[in-house]
Protein backbone atom coordinates (compact mmCIF):
# COMPACT_ATOMS: atom_id res chain seq x y z
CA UNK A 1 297.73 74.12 21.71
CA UNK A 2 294.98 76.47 21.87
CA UNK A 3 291.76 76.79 19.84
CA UNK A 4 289.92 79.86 18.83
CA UNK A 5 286.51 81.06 16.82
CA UNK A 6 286.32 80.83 12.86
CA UNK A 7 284.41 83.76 13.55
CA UNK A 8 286.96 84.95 16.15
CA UNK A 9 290.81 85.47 16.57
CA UNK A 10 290.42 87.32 19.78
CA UNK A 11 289.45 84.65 22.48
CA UNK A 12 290.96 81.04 23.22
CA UNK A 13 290.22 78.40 24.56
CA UNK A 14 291.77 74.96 25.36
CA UNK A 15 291.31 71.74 23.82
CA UNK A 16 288.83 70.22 26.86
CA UNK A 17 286.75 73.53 26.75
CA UNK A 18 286.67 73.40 22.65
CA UNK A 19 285.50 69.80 22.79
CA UNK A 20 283.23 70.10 25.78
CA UNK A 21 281.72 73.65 24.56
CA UNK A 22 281.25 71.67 20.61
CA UNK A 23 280.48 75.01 19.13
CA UNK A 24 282.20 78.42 19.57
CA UNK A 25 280.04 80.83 21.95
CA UNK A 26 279.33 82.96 18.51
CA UNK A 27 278.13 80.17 16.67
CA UNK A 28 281.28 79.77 15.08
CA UNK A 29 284.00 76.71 14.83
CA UNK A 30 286.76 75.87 16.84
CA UNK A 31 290.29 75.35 14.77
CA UNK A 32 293.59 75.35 16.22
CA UNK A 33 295.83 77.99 16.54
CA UNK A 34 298.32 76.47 14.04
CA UNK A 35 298.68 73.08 12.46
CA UNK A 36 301.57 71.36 13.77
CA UNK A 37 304.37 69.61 12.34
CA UNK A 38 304.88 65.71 12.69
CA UNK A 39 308.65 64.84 13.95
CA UNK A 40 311.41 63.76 11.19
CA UNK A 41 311.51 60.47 13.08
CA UNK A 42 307.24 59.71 12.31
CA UNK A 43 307.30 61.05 9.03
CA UNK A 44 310.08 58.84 7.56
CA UNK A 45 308.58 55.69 9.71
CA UNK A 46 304.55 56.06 8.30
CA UNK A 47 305.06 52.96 6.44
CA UNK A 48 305.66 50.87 9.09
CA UNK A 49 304.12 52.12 11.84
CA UNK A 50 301.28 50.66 13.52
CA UNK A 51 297.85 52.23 12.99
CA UNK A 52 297.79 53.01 16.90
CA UNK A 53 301.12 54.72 16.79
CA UNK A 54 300.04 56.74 13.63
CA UNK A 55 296.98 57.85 15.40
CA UNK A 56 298.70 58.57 18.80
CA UNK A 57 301.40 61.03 17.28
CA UNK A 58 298.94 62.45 15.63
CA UNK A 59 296.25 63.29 18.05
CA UNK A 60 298.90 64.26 20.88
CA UNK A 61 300.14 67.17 19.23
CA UNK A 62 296.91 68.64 19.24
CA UNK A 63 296.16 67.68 22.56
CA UNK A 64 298.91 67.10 24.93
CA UNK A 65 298.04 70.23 27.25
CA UNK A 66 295.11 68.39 28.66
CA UNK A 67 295.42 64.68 28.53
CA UNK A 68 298.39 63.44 29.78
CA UNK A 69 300.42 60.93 27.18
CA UNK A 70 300.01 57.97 28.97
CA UNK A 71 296.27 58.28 29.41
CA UNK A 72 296.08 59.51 25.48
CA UNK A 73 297.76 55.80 24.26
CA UNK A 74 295.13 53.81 26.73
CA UNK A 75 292.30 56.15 24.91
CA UNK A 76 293.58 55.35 21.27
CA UNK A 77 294.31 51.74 22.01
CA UNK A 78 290.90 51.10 23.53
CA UNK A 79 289.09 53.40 20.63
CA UNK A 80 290.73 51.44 17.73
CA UNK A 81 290.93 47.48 18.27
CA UNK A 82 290.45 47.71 13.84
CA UNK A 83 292.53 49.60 12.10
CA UNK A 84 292.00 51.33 8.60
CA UNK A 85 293.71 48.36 6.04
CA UNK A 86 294.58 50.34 3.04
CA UNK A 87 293.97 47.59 -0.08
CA UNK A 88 294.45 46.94 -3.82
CA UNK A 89 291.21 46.64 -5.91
CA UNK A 90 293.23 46.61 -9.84
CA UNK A 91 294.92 49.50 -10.29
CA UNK A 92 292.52 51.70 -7.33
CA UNK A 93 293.62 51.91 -3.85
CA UNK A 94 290.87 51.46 -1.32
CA UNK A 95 291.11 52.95 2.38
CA UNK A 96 288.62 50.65 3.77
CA UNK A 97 287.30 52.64 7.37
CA UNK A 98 284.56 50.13 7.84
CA UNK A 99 286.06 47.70 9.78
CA UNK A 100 284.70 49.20 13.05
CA UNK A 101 281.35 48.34 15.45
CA UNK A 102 279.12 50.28 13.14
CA UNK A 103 281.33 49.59 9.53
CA UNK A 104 281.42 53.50 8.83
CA UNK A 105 284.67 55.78 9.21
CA UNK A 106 282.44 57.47 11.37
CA UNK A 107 283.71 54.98 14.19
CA UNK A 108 287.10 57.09 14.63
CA UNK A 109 285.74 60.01 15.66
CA UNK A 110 283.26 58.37 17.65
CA UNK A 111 284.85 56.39 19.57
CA UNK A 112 287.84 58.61 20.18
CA UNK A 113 285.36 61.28 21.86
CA UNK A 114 283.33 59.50 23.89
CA UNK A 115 286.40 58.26 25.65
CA UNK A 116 287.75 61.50 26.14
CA UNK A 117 284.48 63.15 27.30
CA UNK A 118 284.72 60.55 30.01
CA UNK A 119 288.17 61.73 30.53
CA UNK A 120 287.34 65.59 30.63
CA UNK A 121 284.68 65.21 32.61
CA UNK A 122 285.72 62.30 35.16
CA UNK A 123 284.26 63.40 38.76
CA UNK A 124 281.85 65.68 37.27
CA UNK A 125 278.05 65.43 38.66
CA UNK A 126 275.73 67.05 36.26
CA UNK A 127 274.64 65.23 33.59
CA UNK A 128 276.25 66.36 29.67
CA UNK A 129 273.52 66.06 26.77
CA UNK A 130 275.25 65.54 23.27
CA UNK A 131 273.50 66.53 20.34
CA UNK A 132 274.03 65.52 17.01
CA UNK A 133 272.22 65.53 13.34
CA UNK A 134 273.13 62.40 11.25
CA UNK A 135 272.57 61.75 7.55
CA UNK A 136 273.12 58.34 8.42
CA UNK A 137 276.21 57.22 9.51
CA UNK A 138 277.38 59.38 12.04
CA UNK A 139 274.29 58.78 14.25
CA UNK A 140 275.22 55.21 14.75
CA UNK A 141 278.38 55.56 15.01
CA UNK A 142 278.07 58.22 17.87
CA UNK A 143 275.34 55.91 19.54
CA UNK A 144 277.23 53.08 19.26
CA UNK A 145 280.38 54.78 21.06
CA UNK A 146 278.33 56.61 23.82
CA UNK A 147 275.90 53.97 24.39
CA UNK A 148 275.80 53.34 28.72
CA UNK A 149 278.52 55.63 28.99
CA UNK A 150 277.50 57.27 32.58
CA UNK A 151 276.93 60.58 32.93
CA UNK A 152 276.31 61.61 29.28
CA UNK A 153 273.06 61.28 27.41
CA UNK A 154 272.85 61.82 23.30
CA UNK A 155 269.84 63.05 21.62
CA UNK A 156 270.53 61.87 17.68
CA UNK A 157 268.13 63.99 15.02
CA UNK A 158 267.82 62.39 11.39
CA UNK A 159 265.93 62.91 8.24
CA UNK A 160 263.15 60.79 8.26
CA UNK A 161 262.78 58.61 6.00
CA UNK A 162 266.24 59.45 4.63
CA UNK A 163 267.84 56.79 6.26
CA UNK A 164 268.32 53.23 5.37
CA UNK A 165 266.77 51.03 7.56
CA UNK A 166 269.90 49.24 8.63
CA UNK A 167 270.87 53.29 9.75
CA UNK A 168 267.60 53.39 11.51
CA UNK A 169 268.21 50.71 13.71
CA UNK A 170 271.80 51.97 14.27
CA UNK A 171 270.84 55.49 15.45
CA UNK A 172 267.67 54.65 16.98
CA UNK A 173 267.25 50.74 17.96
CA UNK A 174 270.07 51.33 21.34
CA UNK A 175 267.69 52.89 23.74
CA UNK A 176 269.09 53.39 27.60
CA UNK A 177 270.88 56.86 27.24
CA UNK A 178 270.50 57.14 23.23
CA UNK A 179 267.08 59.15 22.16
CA UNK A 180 266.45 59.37 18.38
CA UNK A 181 264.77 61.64 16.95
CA UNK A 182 263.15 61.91 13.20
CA UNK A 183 262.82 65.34 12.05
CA UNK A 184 260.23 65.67 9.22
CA UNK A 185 262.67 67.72 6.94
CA UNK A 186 266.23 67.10 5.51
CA UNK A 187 270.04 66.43 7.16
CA UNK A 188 270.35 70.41 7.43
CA UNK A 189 267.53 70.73 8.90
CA UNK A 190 268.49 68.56 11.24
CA UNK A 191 271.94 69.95 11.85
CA UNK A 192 270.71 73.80 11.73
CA UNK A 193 268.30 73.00 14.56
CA UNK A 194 271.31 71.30 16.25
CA UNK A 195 273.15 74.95 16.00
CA UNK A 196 270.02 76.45 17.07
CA UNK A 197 270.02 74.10 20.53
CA UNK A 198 273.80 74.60 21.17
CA UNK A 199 273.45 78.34 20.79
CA UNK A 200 270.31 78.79 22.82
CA UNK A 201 271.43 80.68 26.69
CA UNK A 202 268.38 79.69 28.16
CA UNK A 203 268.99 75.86 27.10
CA UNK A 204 272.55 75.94 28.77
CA UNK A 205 271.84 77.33 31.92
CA UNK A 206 269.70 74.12 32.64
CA UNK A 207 271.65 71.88 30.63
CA UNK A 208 275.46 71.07 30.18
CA UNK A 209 275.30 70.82 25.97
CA UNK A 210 277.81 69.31 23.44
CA UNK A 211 277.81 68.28 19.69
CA UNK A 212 279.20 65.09 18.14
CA UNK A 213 278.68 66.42 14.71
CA UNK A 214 281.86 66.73 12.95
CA UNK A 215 281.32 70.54 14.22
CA UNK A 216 283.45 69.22 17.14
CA UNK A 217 286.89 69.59 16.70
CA UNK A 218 287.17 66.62 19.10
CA UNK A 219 285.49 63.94 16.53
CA UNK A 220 287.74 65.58 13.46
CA UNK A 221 290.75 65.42 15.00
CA UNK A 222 291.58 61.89 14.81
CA UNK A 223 290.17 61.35 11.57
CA UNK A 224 293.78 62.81 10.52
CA UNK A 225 295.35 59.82 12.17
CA UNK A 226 293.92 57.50 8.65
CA UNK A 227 295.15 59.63 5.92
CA UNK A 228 298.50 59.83 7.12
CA UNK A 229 298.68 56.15 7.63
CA UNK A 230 297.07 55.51 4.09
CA UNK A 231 299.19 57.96 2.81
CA UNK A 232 302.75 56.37 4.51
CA UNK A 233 301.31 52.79 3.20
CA UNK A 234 301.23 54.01 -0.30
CA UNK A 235 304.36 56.60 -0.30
CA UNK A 236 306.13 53.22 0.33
CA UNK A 237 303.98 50.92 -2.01
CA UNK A 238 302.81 49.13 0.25
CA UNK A 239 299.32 47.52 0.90
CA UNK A 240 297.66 45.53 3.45
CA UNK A 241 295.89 41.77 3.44
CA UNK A 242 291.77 42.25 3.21
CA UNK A 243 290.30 42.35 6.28
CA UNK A 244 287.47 40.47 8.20
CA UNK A 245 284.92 42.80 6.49
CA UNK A 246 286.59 43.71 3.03
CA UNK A 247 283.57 43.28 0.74
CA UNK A 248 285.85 41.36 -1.83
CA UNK A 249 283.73 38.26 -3.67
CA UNK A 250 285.28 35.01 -2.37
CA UNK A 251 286.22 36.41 1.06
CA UNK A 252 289.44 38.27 1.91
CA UNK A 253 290.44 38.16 -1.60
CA UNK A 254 292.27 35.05 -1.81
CA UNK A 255 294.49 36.38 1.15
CA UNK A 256 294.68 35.36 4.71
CA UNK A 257 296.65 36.62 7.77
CA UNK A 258 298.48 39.42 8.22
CA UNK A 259 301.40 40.85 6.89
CA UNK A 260 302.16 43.69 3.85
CA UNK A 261 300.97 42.95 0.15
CA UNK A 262 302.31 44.56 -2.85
CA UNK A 263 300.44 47.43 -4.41
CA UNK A 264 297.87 46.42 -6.77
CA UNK A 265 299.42 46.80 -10.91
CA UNK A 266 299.48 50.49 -11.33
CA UNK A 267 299.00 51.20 -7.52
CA UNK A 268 302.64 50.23 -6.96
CA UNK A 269 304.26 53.41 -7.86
CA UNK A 270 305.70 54.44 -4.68
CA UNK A 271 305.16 58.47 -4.03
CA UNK A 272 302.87 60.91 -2.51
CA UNK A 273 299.65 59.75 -3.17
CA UNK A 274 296.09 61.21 -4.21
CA UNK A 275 293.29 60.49 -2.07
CA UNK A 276 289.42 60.89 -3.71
CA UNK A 277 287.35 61.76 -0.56
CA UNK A 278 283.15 61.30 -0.92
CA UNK A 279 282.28 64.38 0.78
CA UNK A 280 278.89 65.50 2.77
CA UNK A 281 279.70 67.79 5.31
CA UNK A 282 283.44 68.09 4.47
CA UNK A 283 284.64 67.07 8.30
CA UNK A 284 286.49 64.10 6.66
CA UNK A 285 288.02 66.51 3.64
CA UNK A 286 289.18 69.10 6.24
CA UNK A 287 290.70 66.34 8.98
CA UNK A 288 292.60 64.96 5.53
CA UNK A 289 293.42 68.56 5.01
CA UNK A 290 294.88 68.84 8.55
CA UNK A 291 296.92 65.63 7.90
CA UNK A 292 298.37 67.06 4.19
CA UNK A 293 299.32 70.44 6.25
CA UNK A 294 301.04 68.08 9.34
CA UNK A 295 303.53 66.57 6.73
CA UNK A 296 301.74 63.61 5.48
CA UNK A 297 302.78 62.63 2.31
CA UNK A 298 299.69 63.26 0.74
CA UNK A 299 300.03 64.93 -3.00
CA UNK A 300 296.58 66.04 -3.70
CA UNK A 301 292.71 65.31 -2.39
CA UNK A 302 289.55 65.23 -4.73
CA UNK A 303 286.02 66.08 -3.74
CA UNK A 304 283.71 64.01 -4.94
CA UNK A 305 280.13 64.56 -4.21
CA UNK A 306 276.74 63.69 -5.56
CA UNK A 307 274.48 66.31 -7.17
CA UNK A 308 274.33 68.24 -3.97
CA UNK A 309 277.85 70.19 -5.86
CA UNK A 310 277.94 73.29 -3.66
CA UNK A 311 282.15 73.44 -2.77
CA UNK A 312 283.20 71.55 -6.36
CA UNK A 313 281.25 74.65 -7.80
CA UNK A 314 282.92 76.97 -5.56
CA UNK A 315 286.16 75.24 -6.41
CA UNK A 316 285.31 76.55 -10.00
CA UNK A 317 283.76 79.69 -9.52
CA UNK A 318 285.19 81.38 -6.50
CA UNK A 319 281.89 82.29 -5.48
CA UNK A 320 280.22 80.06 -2.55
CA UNK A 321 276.80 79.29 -2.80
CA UNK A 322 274.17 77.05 -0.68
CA UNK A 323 272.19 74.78 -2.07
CA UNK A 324 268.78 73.49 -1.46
CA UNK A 325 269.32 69.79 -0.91
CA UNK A 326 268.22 67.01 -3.03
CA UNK A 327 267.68 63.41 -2.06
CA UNK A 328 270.26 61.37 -3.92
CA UNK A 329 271.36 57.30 -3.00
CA UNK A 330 274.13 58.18 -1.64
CA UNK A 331 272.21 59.93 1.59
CA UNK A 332 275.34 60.47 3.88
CA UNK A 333 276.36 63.06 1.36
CA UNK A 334 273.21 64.75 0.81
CA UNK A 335 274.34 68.39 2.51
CA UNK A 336 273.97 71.49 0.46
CA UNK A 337 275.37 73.75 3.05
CA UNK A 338 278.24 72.15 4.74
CA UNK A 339 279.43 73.42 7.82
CA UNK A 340 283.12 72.18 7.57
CA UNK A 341 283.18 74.70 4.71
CA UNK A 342 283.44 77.56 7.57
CA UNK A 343 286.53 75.85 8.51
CA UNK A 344 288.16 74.91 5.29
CA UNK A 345 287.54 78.65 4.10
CA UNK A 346 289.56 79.67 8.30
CA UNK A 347 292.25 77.98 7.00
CA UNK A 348 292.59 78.32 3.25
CA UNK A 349 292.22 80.93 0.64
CA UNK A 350 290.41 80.22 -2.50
CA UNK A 351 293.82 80.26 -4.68
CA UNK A 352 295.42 77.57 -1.54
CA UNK A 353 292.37 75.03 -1.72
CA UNK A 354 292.40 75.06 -5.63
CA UNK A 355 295.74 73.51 -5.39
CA UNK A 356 294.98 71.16 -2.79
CA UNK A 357 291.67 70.35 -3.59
CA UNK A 358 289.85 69.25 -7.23
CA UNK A 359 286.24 68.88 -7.23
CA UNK A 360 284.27 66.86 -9.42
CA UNK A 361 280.61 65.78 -8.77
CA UNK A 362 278.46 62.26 -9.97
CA UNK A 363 274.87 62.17 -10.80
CA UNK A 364 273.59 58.68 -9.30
CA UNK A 365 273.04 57.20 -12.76
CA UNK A 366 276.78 57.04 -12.57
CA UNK A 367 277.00 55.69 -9.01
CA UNK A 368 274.63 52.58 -10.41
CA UNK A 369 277.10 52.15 -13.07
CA UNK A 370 279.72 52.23 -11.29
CA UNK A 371 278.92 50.08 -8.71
CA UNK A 372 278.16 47.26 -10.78
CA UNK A 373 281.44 47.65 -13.16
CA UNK A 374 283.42 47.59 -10.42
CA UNK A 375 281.81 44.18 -9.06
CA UNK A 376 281.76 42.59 -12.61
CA UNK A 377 285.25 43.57 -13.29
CA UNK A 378 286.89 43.06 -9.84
CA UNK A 379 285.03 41.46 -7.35
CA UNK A 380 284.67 44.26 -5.05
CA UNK A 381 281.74 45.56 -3.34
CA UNK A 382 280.90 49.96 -3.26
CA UNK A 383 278.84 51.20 -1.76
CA UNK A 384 277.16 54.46 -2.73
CA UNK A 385 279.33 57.06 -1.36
CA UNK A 386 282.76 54.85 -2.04
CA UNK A 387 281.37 54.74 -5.71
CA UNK A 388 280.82 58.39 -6.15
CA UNK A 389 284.52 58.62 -5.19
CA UNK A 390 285.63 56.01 -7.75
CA UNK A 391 283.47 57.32 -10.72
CA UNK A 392 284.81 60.85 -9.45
CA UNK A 393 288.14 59.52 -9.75
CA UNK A 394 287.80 58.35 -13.56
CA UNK A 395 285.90 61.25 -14.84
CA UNK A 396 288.91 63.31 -13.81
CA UNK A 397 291.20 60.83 -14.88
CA UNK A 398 289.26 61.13 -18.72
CA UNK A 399 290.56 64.86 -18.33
CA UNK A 400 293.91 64.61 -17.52
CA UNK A 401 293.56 66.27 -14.00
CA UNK A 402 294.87 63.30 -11.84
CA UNK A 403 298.45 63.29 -12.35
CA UNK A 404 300.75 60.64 -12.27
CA UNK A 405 301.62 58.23 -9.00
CA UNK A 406 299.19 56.41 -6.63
CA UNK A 407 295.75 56.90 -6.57
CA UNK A 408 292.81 55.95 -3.95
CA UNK A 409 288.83 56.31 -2.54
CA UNK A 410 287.84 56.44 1.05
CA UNK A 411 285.29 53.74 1.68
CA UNK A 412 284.02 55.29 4.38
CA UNK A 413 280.70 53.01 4.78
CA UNK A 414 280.37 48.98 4.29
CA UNK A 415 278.20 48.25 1.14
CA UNK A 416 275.92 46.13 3.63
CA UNK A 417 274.91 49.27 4.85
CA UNK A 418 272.58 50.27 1.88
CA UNK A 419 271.73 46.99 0.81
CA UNK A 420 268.60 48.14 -0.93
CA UNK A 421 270.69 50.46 -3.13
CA UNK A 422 273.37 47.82 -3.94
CA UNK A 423 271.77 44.10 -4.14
CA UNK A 424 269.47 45.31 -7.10
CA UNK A 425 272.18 45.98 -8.81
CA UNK A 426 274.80 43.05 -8.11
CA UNK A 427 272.87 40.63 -6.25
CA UNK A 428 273.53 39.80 -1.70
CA UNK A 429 276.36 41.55 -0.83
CA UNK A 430 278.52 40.13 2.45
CA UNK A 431 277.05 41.19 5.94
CA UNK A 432 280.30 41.48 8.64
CA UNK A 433 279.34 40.41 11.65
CA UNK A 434 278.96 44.10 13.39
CA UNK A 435 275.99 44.80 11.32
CA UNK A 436 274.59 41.58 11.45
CA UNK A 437 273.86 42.43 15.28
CA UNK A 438 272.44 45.55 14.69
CA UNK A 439 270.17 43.86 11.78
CA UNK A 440 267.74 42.34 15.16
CA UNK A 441 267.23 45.39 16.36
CA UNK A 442 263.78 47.35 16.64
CA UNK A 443 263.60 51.24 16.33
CA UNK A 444 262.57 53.62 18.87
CA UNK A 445 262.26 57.37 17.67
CA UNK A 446 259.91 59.93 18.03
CA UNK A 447 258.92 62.27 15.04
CA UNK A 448 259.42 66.02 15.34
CA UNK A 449 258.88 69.10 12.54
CA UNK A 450 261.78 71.02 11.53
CA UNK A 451 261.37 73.30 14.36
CA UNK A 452 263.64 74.77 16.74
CA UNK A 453 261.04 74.83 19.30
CA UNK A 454 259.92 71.59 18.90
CA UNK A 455 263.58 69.93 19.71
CA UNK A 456 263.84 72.33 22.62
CA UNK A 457 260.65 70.94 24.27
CA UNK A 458 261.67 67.77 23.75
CA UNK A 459 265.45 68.97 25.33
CA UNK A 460 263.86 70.79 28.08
């Protein structure tokens, strides 16, 4: 498999140079050559398989050039100890991706690159500095998974004061080879002075440079590996016991152990199922994008995002316009020019995402609402961003757009996580246990302007 530009056809470039390199040499992203095909044999097994096994057939087809099979299954096995439990809340499915060391999907990607940067660049002497702008989550989760790794240092940049505190102490309460730093502006400031870094000659002839942002095809990559198991759970109506951390009131939801569950009433219809993705940067739309295109019996995605509505108005208009962005509670989503989009619009034509893709956007009034329905009426904890989807979900469903056959949200953070958002609403929500340790930490971070200068001194 080989990986070129967005921006160009002409040169490629392997999957260890793509993921080392982060961004394309003309500021473009990397995308495979071609989307491949999962074998007969995986696609009529998904139900059944195991989460590793999902996310190992996955990921080798994509990478098998440069890391050998062998050491590929010891990488996915030691990356994902939790899986992705894909659970019945009334007739909604949730794909809960929370159930890692920093309870945000984010952990995936995370965790699957840092292992395979140590891979790539085993026996290597100079040091590698990874960049990477968070709106929240993925600065934890990318601490959390480099964190003492030798060799390789990460620089994380974040909104100040966009951040909950919990994601404070995440990104920047680690220390040893994690540096945080608060840029006095929004997420895209912080990820267009990322760019700015990556792309700067002088910078990389002193330092070896990489991204963690979902930028990297490395982190996006394996994200695949949980739509297609979500998606094989509920082709075959199938769904799995609550978890250690499912935010369900009474704990676990009444069930215990392991084994399948039925589909929740209305959930049960077996067939290809549609999956309502909260959406920032669109890395996690255009990884379940890559899973769809791979086989996975997937029938149709939404985009759901908060008032910062830039690709669910392009999914109306045609016409793609950045947005300023505005503050909203569900921060991790508060991107008005996301870069996935570059990478979505490589792949797909207008006409081609319009039929894969609906968009539909929630004003935070809503998210409140919904939040605290869903708790009254089912026990179950959102947070923010899983609440956008849900409320996304049901305005479509008031039109008629959803279709018939399964439906579910990504959770893609634990509702612990914005605490000050959700317990005003519906009262102490359940801590798990990874976030409880992070809870005792104290933050270290150093304040910068939105500058490109001012993260290259501190680089330099």
């Amino acid at each position: 498999m080989r990986y070129y530009s967005t921006r160009n056809r002409g040169e490629t470039f392997s999957f260890a140079e793509a993921a080392i390199a982060g961004l394309a040499p003309d500021g473009g992203l990397f995308i495979p050559e071609e989307i491949p095909q999962y074998p007969a044999a995986v696609k009529t097994s998904l139900g059944t398989m195991d989460f590793c096994d999902i996310a190992f057939e996955t990921i080798k087809l994509y990478v098998k050039d440069d890391i050998p099979g062998a050491v590929l299954a010891d990488i996915v096995h030691s990356a994902y100890p939790f899986g992705a439990p894909l659970v019945a809340v009334d007739s909604m499915l949730a794909l809960e991706l929370f159930h890692g060391p920093t309870a945000a999907f984010k952990d995936f990607g995370a965790r699957f690159m840092a292992r395979v940067f140590a891979y790539i660049r085993r026996g290597e002497d100079k040091p590698l500095r990874i960049l990477v702008a968070t709106s929240g989550d993925t600065g934890g989760a990318v601490a959390d998974g480099f964190f003492d790794v030798p060799g390789i240092f990460v620089t994380v940049l974040y909104p100040k004061g966009r951040v909950t505190p919990l994601q404070e102490k995440q990104i920047a309460g680690l220390g040893k080879n994690i540096c945080a730093l608060a840029v006095e502006g929004s997420f895209d400031d912080c990820q267009r002075l990322v760019k700015a870094a990556l792309a700067d000659n002088d910078l990389r002839k002193k330092t070896a440079l990489s991204s963690a942002n979902s930028i990297n095809i490395c982190r996006l990559i394996p994200q695949a590996s949980y739509y297609t198991a979500a998606a094989g759970r509920a082709l075959a109506g199938i769904t799995d016991p609550d978890g250690d951390a499912t935010p369900r009131a009474g704990g676990k939801g009444g069930q215990s152990g392991g084994g399948n569950q039925p589909a929740g009433k209305g959930a049960a219809g077996c067939g290809p199922v549609t999956l309502c993705v909260p959406s920032g940067n669109f890395g996690n739309l255009t990884a379940g994008l890559y899973a769809m295109k791979m086989g996975a019996p997937v029938k149709q995605f939404i985009a759901a995002t908060n008032v910062n509505k830039t690709v669910p108005d392009y999914l109306d208009s045609g016409e793609y316009l950045e947005r300023i962005t505005q503050a909203t509670i569900s921060n991790a989503m508060d991107v008005g020019a996301p870069s996935n989009f570059e990478r979505m619009a490589a792949h797909f034509s207008w006409e081609q995402m319009r039929q894969a893709i609906l968009g539909v956007w929630v004003p935070d009034e809503d998210t409140r609402e919904a939040i605290k329905r869903v708790y009254s009426e089912e026990g179950y904890f959102l947070d923010p961003h899983s609440a956008v989807a849900w409320k996304g979900i049901e305005k479509l469903k008031a039109e008629n757009k959803t279709g018939e056959g399964p439906v579910g949200i990504l959770c893609t953070a634990h509702p612990a996580k914005f605490s000050e958002v959700v317990e005003p609403l519906i009262g102490a929500v359940p801590v798990p246990a990874s976030l409880e340790r992070a809870m005792d930490r104290k933050v270290n971070s150093k304040t910068i302007p939105p500058e490109t200068a001012a993260l290259l001194e501190e680089l330099r």
